[in-house]
C-alpha atoms as a PDB file:
ATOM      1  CA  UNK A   1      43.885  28.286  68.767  1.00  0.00           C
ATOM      2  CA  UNK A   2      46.787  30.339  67.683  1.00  0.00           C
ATOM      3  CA  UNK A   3      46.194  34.135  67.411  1.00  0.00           C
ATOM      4  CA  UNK A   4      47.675  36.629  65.468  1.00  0.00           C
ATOM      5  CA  UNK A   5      50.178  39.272  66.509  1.00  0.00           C
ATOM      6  CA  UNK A   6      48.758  41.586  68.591  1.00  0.00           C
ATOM      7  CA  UNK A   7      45.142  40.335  67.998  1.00  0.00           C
ATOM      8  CA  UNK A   8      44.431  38.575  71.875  1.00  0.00           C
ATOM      9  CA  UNK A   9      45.717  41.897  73.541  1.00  0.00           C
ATOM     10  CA  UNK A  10      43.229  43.595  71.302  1.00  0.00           C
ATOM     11  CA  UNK A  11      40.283  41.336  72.150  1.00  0.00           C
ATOM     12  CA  UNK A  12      41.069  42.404  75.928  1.00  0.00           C
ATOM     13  CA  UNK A  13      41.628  46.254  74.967  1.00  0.00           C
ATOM     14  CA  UNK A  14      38.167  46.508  72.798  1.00  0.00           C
ATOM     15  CA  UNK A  15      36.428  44.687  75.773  1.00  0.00           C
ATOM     16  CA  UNK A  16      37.867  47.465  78.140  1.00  0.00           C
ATOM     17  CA  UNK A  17      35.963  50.147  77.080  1.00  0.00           C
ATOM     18  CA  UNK A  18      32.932  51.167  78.836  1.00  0.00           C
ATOM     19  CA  UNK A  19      31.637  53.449  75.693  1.00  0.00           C
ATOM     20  CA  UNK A  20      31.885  53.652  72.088  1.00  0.00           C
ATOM     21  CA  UNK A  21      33.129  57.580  72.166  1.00  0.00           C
ATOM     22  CA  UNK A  22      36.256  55.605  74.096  1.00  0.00           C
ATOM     23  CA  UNK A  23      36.507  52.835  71.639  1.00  0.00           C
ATOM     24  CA  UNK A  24      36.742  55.454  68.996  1.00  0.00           C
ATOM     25  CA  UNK A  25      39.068  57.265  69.834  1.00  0.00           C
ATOM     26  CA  UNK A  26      41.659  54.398  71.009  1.00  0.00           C
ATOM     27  CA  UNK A  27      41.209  52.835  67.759  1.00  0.00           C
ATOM     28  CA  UNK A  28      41.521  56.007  65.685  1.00  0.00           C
ATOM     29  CA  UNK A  29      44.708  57.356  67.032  1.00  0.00           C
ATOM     30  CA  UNK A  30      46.903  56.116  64.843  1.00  0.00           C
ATOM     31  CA  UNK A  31      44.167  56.100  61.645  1.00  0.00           C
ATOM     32  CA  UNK A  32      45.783  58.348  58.330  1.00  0.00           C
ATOM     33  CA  UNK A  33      45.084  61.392  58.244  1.00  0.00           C
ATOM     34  CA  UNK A  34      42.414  62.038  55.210  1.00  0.00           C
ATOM     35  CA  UNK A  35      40.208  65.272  54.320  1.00  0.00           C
ATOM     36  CA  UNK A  36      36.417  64.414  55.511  1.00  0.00           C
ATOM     37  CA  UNK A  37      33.401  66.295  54.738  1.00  0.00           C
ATOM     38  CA  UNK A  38      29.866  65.309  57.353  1.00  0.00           C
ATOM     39  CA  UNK A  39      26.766  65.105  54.945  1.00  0.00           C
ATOM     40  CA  UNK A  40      23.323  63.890  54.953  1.00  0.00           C
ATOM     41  CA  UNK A  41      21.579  61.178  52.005  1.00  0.00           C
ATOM     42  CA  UNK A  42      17.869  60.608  52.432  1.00  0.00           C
ATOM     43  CA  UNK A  43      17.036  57.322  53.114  1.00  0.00           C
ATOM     44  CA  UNK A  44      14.492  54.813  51.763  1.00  0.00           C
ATOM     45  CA  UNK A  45      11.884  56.550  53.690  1.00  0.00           C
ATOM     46  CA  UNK A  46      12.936  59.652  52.704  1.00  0.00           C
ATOM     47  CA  UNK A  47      14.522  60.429  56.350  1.00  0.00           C
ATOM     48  CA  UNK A  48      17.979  62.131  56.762  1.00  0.00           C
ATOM     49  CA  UNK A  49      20.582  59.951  57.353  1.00  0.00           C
ATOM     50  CA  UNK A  50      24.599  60.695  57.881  1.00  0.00           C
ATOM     51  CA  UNK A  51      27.117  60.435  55.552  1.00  0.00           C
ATOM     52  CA  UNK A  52      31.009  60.976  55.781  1.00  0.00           C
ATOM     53  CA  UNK A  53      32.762  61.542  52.679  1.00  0.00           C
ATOM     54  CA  UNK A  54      36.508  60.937  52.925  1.00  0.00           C
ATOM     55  CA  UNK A  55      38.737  62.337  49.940  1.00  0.00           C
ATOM     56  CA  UNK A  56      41.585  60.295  48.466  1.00  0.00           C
ATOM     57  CA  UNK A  57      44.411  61.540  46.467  1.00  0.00           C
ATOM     58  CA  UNK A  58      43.235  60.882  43.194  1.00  0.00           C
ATOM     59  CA  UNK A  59      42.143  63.566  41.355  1.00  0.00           C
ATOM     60  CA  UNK A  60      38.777  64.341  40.202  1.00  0.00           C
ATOM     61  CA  UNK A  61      36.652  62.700  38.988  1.00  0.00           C
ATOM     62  CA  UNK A  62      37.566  60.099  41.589  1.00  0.00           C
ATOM     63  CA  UNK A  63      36.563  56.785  41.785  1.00  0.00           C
ATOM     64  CA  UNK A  64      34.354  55.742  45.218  1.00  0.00           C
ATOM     65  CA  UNK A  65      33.425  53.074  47.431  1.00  0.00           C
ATOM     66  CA  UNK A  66      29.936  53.219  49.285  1.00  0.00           C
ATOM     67  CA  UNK A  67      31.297  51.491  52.539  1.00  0.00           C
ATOM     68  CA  UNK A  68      28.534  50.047  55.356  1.00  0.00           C
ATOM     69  CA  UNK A  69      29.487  49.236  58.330  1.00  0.00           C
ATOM     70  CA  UNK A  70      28.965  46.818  60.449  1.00  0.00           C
ATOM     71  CA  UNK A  71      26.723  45.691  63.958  1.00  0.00           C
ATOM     72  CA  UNK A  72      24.352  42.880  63.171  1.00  0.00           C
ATOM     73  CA  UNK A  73      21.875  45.450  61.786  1.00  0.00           C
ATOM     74  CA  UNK A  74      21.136  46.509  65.173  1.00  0.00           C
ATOM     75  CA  UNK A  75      24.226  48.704  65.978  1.00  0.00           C
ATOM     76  CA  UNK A  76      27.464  49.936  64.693  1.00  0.00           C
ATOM     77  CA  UNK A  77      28.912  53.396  63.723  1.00  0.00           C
ATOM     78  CA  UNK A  78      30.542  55.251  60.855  1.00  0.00           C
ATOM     79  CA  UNK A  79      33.263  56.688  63.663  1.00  0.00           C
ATOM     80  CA  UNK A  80      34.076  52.973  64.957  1.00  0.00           C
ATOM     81  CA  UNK A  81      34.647  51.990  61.530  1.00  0.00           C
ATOM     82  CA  UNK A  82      36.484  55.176  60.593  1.00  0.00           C
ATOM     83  CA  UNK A  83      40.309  53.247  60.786  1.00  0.00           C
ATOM     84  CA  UNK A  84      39.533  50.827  58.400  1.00  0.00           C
ATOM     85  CA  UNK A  85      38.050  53.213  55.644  1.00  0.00           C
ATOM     86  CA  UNK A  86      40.857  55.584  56.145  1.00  0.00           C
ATOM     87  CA  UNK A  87      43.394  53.463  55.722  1.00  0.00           C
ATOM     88  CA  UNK A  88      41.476  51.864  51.974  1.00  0.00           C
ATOM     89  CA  UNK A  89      41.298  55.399  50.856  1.00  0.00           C
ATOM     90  CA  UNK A  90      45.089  56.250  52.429  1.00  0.00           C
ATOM     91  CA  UNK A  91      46.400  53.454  50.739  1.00  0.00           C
ATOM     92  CA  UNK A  92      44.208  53.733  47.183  1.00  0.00           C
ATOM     93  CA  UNK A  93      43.421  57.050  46.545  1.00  0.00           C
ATOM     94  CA  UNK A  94      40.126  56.262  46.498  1.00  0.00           C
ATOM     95  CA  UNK A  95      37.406  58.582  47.437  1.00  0.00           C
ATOM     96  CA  UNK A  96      34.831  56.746  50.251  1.00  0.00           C
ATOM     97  CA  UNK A  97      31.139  57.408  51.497  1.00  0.00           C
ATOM     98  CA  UNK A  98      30.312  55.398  54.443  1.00  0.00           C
ATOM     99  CA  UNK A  99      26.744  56.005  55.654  1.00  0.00           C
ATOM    100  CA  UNK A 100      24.580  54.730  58.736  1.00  0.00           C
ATOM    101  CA  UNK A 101      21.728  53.523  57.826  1.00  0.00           C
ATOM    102  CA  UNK A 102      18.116  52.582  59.804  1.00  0.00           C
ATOM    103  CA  UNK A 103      18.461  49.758  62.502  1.00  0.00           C
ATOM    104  CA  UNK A 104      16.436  46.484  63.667  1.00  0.00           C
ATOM    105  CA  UNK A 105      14.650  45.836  65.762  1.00  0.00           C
ATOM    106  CA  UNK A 106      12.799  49.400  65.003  1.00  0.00           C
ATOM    107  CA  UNK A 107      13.512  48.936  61.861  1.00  0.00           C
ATOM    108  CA  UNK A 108      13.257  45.415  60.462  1.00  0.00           C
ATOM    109  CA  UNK A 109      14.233  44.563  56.960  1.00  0.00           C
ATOM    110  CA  UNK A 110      14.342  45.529  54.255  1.00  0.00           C
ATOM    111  CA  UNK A 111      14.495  48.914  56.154  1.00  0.00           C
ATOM    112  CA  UNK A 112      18.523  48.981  56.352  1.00  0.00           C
ATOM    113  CA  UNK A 113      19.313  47.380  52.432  1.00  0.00           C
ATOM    114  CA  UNK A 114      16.362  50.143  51.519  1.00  0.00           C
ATOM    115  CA  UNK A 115      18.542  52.642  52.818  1.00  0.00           C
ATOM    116  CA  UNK A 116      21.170  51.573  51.061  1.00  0.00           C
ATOM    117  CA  UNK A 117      19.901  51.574  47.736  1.00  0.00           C
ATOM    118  CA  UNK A 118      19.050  55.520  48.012  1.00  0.00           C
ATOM    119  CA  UNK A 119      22.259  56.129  49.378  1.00  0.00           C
ATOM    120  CA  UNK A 120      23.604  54.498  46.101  1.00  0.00           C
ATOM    121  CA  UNK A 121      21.154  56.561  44.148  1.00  0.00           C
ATOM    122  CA  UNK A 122      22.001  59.742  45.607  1.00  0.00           C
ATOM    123  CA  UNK A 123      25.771  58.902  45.301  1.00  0.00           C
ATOM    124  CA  UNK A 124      25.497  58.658  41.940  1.00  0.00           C
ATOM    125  CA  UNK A 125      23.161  61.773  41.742  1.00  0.00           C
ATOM    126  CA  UNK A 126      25.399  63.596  43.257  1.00  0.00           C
ATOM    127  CA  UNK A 127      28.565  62.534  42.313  1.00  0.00           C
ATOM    128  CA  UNK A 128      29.637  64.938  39.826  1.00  0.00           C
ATOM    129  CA  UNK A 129      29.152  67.612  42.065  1.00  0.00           C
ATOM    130  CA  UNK A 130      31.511  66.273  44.554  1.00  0.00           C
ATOM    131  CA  UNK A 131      34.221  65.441  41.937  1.00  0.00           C
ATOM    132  CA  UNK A 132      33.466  61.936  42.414  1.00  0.00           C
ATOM    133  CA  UNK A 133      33.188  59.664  39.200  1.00  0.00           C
ATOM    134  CA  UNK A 134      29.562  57.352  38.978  1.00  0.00           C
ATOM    135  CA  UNK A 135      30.973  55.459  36.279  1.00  0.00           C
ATOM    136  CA  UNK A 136      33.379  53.894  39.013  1.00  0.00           C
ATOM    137  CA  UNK A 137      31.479  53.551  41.578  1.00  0.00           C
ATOM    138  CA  UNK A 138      32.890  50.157  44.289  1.00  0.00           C
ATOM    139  CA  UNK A 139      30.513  48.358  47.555  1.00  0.00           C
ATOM    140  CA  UNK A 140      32.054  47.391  50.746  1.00  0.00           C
ATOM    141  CA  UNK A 141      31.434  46.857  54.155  1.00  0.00           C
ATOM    142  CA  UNK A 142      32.384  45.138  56.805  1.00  0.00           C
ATOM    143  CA  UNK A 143      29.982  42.135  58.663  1.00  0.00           C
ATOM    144  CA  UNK A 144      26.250  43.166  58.694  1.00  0.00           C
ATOM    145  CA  UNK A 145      27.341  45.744  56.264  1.00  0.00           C
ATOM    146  CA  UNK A 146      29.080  43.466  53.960  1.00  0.00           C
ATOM    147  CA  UNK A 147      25.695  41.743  53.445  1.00  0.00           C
ATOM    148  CA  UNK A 148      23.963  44.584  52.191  1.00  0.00           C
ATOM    149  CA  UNK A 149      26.283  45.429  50.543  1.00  0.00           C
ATOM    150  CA  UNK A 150      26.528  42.249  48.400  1.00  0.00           C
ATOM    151  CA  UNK A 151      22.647  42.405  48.510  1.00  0.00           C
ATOM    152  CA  UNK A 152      22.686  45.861  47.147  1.00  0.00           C
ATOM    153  CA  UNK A 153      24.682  44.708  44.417  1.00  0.00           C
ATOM    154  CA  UNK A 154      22.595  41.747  43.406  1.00  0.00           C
ATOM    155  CA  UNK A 155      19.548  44.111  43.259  1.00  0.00           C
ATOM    156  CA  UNK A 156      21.747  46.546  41.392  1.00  0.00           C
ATOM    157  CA  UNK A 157      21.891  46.349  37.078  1.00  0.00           C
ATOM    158  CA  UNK A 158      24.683  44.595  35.457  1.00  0.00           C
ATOM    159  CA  UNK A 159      27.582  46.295  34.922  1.00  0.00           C
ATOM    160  CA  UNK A 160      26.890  49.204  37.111  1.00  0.00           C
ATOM    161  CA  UNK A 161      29.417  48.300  39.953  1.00  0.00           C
ATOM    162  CA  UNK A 162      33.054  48.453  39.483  1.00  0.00           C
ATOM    163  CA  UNK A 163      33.639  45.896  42.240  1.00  0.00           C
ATOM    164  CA  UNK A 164      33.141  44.812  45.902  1.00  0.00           C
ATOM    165  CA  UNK A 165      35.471  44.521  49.024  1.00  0.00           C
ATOM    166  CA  UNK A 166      33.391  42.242  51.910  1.00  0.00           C
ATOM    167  CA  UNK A 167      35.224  41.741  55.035  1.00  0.00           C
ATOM    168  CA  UNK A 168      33.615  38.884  56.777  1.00  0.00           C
ATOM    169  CA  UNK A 169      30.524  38.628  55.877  1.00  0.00           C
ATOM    170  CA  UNK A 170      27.221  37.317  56.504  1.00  0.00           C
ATOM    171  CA  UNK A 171      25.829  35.101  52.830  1.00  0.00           C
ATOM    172  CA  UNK A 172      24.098  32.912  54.072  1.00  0.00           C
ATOM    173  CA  UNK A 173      21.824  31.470  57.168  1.00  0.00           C
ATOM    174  CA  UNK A 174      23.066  28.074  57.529  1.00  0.00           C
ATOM    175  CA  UNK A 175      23.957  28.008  61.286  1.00  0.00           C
ATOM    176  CA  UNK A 176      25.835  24.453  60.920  1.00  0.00           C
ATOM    177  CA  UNK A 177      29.119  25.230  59.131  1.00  0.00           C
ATOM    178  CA  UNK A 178      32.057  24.088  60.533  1.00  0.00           C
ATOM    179  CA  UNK A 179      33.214  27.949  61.365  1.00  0.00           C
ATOM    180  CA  UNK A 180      30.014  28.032  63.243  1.00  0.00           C
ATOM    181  CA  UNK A 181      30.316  24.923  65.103  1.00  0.00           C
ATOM    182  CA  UNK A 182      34.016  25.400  65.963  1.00  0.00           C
ATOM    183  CA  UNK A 183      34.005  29.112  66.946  1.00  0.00           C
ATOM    184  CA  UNK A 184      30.656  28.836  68.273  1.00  0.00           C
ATOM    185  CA  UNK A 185      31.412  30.477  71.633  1.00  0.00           C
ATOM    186  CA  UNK A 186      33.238  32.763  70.246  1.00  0.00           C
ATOM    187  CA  UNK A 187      36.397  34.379  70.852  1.00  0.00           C
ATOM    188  CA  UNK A 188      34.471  37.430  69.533  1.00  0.00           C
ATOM    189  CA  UNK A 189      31.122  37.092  67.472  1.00  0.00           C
ATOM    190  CA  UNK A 190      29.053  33.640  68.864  1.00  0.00           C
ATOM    191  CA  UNK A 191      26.585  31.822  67.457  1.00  0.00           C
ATOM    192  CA  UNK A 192      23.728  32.617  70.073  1.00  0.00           C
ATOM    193  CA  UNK A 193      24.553  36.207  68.910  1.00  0.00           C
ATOM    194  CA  UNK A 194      24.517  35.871  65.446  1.00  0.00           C
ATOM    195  CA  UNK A 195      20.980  34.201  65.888  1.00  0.00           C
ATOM    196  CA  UNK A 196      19.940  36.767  68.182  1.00  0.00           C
ATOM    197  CA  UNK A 197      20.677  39.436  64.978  1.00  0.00           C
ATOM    198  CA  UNK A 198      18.988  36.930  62.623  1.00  0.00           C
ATOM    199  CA  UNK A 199      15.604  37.357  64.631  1.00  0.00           C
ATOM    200  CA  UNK A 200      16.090  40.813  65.736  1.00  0.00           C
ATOM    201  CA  UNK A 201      16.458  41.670  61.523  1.00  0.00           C
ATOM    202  CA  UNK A 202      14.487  39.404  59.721  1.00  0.00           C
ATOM    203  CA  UNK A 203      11.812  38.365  62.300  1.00  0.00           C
ATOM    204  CA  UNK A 204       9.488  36.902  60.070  1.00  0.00           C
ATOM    205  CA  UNK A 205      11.964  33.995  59.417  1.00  0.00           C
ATOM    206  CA  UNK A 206      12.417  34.996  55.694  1.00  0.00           C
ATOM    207  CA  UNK A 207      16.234  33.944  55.609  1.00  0.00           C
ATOM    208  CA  UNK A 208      15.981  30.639  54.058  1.00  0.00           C
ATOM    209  CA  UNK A 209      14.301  31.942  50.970  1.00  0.00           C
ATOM    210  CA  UNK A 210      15.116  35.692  50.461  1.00  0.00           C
ATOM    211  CA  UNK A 211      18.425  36.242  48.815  1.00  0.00           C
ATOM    212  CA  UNK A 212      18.245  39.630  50.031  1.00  0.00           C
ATOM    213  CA  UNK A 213      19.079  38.629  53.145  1.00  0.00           C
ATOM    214  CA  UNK A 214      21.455  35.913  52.678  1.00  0.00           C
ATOM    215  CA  UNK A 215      23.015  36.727  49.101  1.00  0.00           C
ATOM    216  CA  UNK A 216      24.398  33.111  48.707  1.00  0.00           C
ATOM    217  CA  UNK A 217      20.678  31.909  47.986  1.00  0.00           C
ATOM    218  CA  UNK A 218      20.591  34.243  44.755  1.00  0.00           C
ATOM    219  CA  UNK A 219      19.881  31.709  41.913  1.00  0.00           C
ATOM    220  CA  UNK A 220      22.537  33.480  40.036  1.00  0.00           C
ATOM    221  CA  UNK A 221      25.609  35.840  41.296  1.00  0.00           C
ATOM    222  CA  UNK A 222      26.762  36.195  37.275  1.00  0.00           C
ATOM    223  CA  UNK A 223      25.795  39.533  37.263  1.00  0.00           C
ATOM    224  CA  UNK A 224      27.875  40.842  40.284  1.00  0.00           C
ATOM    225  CA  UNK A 225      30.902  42.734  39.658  1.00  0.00           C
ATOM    226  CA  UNK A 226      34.855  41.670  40.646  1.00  0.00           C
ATOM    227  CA  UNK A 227      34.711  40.801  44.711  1.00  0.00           C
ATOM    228  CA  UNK A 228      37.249  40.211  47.063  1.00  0.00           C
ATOM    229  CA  UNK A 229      36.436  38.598  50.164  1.00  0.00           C
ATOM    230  CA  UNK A 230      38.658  38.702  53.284  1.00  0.00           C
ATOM    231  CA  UNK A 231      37.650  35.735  56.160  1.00  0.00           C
ATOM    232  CA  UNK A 232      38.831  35.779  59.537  1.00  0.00           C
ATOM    233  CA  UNK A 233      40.382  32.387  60.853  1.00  0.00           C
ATOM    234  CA  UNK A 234      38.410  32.768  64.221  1.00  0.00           C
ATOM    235  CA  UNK A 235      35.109  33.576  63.076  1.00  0.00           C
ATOM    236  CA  UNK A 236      31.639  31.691  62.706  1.00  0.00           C
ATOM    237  CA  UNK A 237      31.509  33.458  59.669  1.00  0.00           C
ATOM    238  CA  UNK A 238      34.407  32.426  58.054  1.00  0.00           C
ATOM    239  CA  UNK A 239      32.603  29.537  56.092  1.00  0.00           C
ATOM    240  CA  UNK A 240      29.906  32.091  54.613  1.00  0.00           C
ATOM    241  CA  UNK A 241      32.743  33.621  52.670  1.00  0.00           C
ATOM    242  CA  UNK A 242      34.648  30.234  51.647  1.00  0.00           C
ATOM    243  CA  UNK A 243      31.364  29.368  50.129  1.00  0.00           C
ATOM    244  CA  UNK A 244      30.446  32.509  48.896  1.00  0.00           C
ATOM    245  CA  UNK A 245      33.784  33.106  46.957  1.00  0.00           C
ATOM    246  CA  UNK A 246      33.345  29.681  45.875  1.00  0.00           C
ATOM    247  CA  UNK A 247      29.872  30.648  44.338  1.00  0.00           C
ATOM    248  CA  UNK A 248      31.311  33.820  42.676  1.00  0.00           C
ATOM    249  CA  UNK A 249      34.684  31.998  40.688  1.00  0.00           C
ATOM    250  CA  UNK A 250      32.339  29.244  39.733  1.00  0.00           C
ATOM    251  CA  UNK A 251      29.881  31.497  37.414  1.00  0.00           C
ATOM    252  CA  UNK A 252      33.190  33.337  36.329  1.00  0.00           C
ATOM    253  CA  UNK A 253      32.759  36.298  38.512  1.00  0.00           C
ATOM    254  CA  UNK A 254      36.648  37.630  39.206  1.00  0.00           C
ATOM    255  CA  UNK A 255      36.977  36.925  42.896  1.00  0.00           C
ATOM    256  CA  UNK A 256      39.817  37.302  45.149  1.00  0.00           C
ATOM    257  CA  UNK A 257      39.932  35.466  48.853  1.00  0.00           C
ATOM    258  CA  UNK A 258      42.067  36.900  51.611  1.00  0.00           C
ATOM    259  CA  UNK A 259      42.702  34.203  54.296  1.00  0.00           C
ATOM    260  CA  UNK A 260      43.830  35.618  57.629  1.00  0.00           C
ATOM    261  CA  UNK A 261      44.842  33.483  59.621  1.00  0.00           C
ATOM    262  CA  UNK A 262      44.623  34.131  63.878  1.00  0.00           C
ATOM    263  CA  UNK A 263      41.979  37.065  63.727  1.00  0.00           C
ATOM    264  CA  UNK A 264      38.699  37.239  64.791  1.00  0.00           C
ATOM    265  CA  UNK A 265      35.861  39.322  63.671  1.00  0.00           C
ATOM    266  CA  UNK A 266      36.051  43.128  63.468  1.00  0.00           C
ATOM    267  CA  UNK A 267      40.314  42.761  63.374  1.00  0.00           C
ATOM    268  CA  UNK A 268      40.187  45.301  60.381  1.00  0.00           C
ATOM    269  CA  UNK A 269      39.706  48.352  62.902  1.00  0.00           C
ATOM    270  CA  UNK A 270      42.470  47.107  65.039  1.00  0.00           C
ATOM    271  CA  UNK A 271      45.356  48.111  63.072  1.00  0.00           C
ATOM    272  CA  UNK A 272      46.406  49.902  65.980  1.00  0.00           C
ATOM    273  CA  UNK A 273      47.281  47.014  67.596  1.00  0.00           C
ATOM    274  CA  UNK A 274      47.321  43.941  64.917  1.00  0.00           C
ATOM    275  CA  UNK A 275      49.525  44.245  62.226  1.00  0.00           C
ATOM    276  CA  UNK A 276      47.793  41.284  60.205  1.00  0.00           C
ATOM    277  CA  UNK A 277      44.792  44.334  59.890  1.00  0.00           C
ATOM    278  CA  UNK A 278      47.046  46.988  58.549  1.00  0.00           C
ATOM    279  CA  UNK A 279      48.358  44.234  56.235  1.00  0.00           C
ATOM    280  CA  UNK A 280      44.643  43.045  54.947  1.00  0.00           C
ATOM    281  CA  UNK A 281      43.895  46.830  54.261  1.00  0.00           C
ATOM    282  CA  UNK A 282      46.878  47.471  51.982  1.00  0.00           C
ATOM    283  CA  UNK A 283      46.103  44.443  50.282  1.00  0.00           C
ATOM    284  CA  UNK A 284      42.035  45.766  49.439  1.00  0.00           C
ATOM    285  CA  UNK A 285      43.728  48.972  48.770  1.00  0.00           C
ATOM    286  CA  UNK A 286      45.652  47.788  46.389  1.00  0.00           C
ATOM    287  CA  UNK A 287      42.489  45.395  44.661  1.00  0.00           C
ATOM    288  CA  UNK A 288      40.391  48.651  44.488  1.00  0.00           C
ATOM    289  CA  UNK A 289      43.161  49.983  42.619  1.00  0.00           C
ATOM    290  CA  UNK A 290      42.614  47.466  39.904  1.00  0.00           C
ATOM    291  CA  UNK A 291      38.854  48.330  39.038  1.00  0.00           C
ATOM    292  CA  UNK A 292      38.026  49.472  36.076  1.00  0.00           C
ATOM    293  CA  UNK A 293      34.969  52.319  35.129  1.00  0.00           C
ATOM    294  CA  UNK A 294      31.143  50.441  34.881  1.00  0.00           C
ATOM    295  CA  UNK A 295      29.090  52.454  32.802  1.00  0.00           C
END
């Protein structure tokens, strides 16, 4: 196994940390520098959940991508995920909402994809009011968060995406790929974890039949808007996105792949330290930047 640049050290680093308030701020010292306002959307129960809004340099009415981070459905953060979205809106000029969103086990599914259909609603609700544009509205997200977010947008009407950016992630429930079997103990995400997730979200074993929780079982993906993907080498996931992508160009759905090669899951907030990240993020920048209005 051959790592990237920078991306063992930062294995070792991320490991280091005893909390996530020290994670955060390692991996955010270096981040841009973009104006953020703290919000609030009401969930799919109706409960207050956070919001950051980051504000690119385009003017207004600016396009926006609803970004969801990641953690298995069980954890994650908007501030641990805060590099990676301020570098896409850095680099794009796009406008970003990332938003936390209800977690398993308290909160099974569909409790976190609910959550992100209202915050998709209220975005768009809302949007003229923040000088942001709902005709160009983008979904992204990062692991746990890029499946709801490509769940979201099979749930969503045609045409009323712009696109998707999905780092890594989870399409499917097939446990046997070849990612899974080679990278099954890790570095990184493991198998046993990823099954532990599985159970702790979708308890009633509904994954082999409910495209909303593995999007690659959707009997169509026509409908979805332009996607790029972005796999990690060292990942079980990688082979979720191969086949995913695969899915997409095959019903004619514009889809772009980014390969890279020597990182493991989660490398897109460790631009600190692993230049292949920095590199991946200029490159979704720059495919955001192509989207056209949906309206």
């Amino acid at each position: 196994m051959t790592f990237a640049p920078g991306m063992e050290e930062a294995l070792r680093r991320h490991e280091s940390f005893a909390r996530e308030d020290e994670a955060v701020a390692f991996w955010a010292e270096t981040a841009p520098q973009v104006p953020t306002v703290e919000m609030t959307y009401p969930g799919g129960a109706g409960q207050p959940q956070t919001v950051r809004l980051y504000r690119g340099h385009l003017p207004a009415p600016a396009p926006v991508i609803l970004y969801i981070h990641g953690g298995g459905w069980v954890g994650g953060s908007i501030a641990i995920n805060d590099p990676a979205v301020r570098a896409l809106v850095a680099e794009s000029g796009w406008s970003a909402v990332s938003i936390s969103y209800r977690f398993a086990p308290q909160h099974p599914y569909p409790a976190a994809l609910q959550d992100v259909g209202a915050a998709l609603r209220w975005l768009r609700d809302k949007a003229s009011g923040l000088g942001l544009d709902a005709g160009r509205v983008a979904i992204g997200g990062a692991s746990a968060g890029a499946n709801l977010a490509a769940a979201a947008a099979l749930a969503e009407p045609e045409g009323s995406l712009a696109g998707m950016v999905l780092f890594y992630g989870i399409f499917g429930a097939d446990m046997e790929t070849a990612s899974y079997s080679t990278h099954a103990d890790g570095p990184g995400l493991t198998r046993a974890r990823m099954a532990e997730f599985f159970d702790l979200y979708d308890p009633v074993n509904l994954r082999r039949t409910d495209a909303m929780i593995a999007p690659a079982l959707a009997p169509s993906l026509r409908a979805l808007p332009p996607a790029l993907l972005v796999v990690a080498e060292i990942d079980v996931l990688a082979d979720d996105s191969r086949a995913f992508a695969t899915r997409l160009r095959a019903e004619q759905v514009p889809t772009e792949v980014i390969e890279v090669a020597g990182v493991t899951h989660g490398f897109i907030n460790r631009g600190r330290m692993v230049p292949a990240a920095r590199d991946t993020l200029t490159r979704a920048a720059a495919f955001l930047s192509t989207l056209e209005p949906r309206r």
